[in-house]
N, C-alpha and C. Protein backbone atom coordinates (compact mmCIF):
# COMPACT_ATOMS: atom_id res chain seq x y z
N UNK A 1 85.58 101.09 104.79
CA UNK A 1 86.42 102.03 105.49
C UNK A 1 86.03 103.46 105.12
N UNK A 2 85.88 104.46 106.18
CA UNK A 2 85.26 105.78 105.63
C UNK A 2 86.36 106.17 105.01
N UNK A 3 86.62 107.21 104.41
CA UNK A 3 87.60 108.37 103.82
C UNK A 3 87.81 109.45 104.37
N UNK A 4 89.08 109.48 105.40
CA UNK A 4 88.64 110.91 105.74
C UNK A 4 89.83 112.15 105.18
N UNK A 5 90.25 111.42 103.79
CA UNK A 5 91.16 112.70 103.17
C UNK A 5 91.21 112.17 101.84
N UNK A 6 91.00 112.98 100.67
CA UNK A 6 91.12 113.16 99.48
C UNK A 6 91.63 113.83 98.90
N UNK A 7 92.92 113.30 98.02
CA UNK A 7 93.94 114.62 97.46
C UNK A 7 93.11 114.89 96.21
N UNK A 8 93.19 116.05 95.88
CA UNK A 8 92.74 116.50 94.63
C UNK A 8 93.76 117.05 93.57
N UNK A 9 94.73 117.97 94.16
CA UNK A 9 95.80 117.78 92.80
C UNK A 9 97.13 118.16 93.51
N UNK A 10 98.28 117.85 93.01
CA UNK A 10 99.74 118.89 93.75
C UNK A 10 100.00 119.55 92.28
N UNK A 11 100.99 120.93 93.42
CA UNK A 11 101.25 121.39 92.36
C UNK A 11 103.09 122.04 92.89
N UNK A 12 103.62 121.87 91.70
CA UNK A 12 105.54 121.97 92.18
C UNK A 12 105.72 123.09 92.30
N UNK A 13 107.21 123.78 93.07
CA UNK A 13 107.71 124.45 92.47
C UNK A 13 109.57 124.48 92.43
N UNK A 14 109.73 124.21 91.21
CA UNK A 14 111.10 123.29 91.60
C UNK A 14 112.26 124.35 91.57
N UNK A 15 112.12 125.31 91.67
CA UNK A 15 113.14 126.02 91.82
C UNK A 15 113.38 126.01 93.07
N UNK A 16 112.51 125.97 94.27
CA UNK A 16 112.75 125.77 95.70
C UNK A 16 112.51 124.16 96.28
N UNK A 17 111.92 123.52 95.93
CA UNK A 17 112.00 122.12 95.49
C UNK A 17 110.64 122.10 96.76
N UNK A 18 109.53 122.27 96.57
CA UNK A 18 108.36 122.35 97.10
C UNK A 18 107.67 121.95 96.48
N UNK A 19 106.42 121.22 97.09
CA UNK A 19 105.47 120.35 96.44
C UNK A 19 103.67 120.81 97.46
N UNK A 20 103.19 121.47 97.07
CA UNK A 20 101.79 121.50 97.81
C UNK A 20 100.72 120.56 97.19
N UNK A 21 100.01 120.25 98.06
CA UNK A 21 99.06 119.53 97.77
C UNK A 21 97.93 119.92 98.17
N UNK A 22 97.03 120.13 97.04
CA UNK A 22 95.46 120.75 97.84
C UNK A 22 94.57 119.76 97.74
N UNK A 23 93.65 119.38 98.73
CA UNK A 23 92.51 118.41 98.75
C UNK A 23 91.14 118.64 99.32
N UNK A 24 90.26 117.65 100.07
CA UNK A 24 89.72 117.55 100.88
C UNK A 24 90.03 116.90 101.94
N UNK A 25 89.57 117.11 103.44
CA UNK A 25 89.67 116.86 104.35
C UNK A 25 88.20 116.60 105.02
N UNK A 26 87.51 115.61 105.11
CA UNK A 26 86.28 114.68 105.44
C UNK A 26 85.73 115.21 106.59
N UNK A 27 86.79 115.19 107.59
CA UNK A 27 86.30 115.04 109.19
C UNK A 27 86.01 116.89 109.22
N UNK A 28 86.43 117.90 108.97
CA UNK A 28 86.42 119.08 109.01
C UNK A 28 85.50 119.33 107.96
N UNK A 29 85.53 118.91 107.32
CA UNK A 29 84.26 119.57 106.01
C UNK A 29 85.28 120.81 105.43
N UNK A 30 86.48 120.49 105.00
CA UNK A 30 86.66 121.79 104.17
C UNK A 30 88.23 121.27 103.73
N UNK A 31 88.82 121.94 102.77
CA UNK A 31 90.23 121.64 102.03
C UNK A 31 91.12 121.86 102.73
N UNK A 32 91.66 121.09 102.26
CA UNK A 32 93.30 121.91 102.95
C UNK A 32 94.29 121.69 101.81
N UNK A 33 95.67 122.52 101.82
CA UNK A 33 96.72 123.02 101.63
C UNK A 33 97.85 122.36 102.26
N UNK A 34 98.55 121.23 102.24
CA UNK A 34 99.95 121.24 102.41
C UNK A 34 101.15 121.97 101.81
N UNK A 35 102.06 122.16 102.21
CA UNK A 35 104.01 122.46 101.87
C UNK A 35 104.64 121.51 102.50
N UNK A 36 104.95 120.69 101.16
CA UNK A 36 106.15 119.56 101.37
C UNK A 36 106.96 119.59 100.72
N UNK A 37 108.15 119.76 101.36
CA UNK A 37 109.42 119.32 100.22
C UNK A 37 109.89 117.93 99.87
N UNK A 38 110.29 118.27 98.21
CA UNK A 38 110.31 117.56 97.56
C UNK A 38 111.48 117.52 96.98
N UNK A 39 112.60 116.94 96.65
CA UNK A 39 113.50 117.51 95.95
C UNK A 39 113.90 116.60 95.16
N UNK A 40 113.65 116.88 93.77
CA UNK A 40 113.81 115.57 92.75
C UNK A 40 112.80 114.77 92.29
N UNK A 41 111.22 115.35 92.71
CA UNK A 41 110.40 115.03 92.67
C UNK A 41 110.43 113.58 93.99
N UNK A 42 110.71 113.76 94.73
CA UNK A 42 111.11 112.87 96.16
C UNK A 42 110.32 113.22 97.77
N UNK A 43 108.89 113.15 97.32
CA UNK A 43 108.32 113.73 98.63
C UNK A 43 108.46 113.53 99.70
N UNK A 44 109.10 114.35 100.81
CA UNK A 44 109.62 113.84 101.96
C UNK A 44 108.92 114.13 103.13
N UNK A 45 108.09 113.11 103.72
CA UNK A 45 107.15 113.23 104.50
C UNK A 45 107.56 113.20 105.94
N UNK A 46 108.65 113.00 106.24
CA UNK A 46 109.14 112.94 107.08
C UNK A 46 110.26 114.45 107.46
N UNK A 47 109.82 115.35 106.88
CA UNK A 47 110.64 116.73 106.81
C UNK A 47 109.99 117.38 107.09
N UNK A 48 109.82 118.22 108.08
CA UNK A 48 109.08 119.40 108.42
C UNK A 48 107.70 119.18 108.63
N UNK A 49 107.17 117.77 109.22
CA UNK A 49 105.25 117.29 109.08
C UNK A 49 104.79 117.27 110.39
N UNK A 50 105.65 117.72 111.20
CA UNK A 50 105.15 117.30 112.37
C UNK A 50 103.86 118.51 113.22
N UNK A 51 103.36 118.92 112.16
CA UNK A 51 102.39 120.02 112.18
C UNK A 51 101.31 119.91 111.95
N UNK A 52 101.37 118.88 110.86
CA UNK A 52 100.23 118.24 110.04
C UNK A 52 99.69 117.29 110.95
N UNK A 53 98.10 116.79 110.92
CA UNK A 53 97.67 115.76 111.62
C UNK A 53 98.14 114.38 110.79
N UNK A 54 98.23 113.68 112.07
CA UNK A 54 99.12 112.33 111.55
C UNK A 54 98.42 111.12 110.50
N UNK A 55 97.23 111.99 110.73
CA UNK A 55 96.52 110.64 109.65
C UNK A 55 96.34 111.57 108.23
N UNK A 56 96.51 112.14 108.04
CA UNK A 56 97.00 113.19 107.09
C UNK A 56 98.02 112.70 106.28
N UNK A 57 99.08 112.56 106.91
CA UNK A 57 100.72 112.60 107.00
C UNK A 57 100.54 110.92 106.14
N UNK A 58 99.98 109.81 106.74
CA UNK A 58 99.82 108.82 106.63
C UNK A 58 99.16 108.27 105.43
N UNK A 59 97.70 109.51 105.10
CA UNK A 59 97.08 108.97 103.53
C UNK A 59 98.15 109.61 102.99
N UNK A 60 98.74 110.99 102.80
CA UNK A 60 99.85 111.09 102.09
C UNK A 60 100.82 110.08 101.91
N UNK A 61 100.94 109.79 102.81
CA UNK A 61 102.33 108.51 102.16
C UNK A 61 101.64 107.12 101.92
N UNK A 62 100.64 106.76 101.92
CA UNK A 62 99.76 106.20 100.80
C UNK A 62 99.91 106.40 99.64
N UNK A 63 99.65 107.33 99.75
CA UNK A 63 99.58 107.99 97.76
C UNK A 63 101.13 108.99 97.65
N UNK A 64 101.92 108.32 98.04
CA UNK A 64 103.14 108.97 97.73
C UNK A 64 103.97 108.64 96.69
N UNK A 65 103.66 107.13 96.24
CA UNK A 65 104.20 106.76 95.02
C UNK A 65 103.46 107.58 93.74
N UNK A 66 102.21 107.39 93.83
CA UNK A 66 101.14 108.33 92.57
C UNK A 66 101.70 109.75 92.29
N UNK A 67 101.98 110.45 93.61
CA UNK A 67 102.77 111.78 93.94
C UNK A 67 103.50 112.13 93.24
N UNK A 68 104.90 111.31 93.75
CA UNK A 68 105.90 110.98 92.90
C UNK A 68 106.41 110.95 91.50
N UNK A 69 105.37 110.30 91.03
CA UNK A 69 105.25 109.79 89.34
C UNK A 69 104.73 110.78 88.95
N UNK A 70 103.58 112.03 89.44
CA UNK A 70 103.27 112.97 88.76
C UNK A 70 101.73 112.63 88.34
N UNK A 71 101.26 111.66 88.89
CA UNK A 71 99.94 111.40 88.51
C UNK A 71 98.94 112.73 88.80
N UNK A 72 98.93 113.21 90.18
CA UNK A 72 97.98 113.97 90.81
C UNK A 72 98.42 115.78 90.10
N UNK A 73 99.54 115.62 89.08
CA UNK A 73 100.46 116.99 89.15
C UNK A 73 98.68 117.93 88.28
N UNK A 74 98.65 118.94 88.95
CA UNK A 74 97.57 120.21 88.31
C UNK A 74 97.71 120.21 86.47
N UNK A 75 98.95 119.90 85.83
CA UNK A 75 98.89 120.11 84.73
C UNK A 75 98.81 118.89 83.97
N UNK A 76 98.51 117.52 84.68
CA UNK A 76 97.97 116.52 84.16
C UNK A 76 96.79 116.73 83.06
N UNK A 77 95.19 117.36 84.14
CA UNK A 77 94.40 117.85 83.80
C UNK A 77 93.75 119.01 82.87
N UNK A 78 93.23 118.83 82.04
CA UNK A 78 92.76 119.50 81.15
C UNK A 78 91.52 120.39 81.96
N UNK A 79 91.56 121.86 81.79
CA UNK A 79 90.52 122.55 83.11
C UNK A 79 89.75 123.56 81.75
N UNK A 80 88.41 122.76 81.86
CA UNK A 80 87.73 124.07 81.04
C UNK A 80 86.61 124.71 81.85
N UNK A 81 86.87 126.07 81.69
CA UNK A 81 86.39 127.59 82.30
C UNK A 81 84.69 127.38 82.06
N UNK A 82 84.28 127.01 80.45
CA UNK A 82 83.08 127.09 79.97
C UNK A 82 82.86 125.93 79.03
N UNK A 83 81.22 125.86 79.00
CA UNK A 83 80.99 124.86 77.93
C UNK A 83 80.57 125.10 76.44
N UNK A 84 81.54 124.84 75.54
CA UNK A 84 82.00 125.45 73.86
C UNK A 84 80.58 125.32 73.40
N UNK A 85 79.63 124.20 73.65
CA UNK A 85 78.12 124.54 73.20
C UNK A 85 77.70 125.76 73.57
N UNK A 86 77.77 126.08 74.79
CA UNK A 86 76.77 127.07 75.13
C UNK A 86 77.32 128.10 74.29
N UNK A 87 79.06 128.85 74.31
CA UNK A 87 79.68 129.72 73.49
C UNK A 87 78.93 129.99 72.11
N UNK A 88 78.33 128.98 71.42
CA UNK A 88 78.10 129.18 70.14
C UNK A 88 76.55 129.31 70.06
């Protein structure tokens, strides 16, 4: 089966109860950016998507349980800038 969307990380913001998700997108050759609300960590794909392409909408709620749990969250990941060999 090809792939034609790959999330790469979300990131919250729970004071407004928003959830973006940045990835790749296969068929376009370039990333994209969702705004989904979330409230309670409760991604609701069915709120405000009808903008988004539907097979979009669809690997998202694939991976909506992973979402959810915080697997994909930006501060999972450990992000280094440079490599500490070369530094020294």
């Amino acid at each position: 089966m090809e792939e034609k969307y790959r999330l790469m990380f979300v990131f919250r913001t729970r004071d407004i109860s928003m959830l973006y998700c940045i990835g790749m997108d296969y068929l376009k050759g370039a990333m994209f950016s969702v705004m989904l609300y979330s409230p309670n960590d409760d991604m609701q794909l069915d709120y405000n998507t009808g903008h988004y392409p539907k097979e979009l909408v669809n690997y998202l709620r694939l991976e909506k349980d992973k979402i959810d749990r915080g697997l994909y969250d930006i501060r999972m990941w450990k992000m280094d800038l440079y490599d500490e060999k070369v530094k020294k």
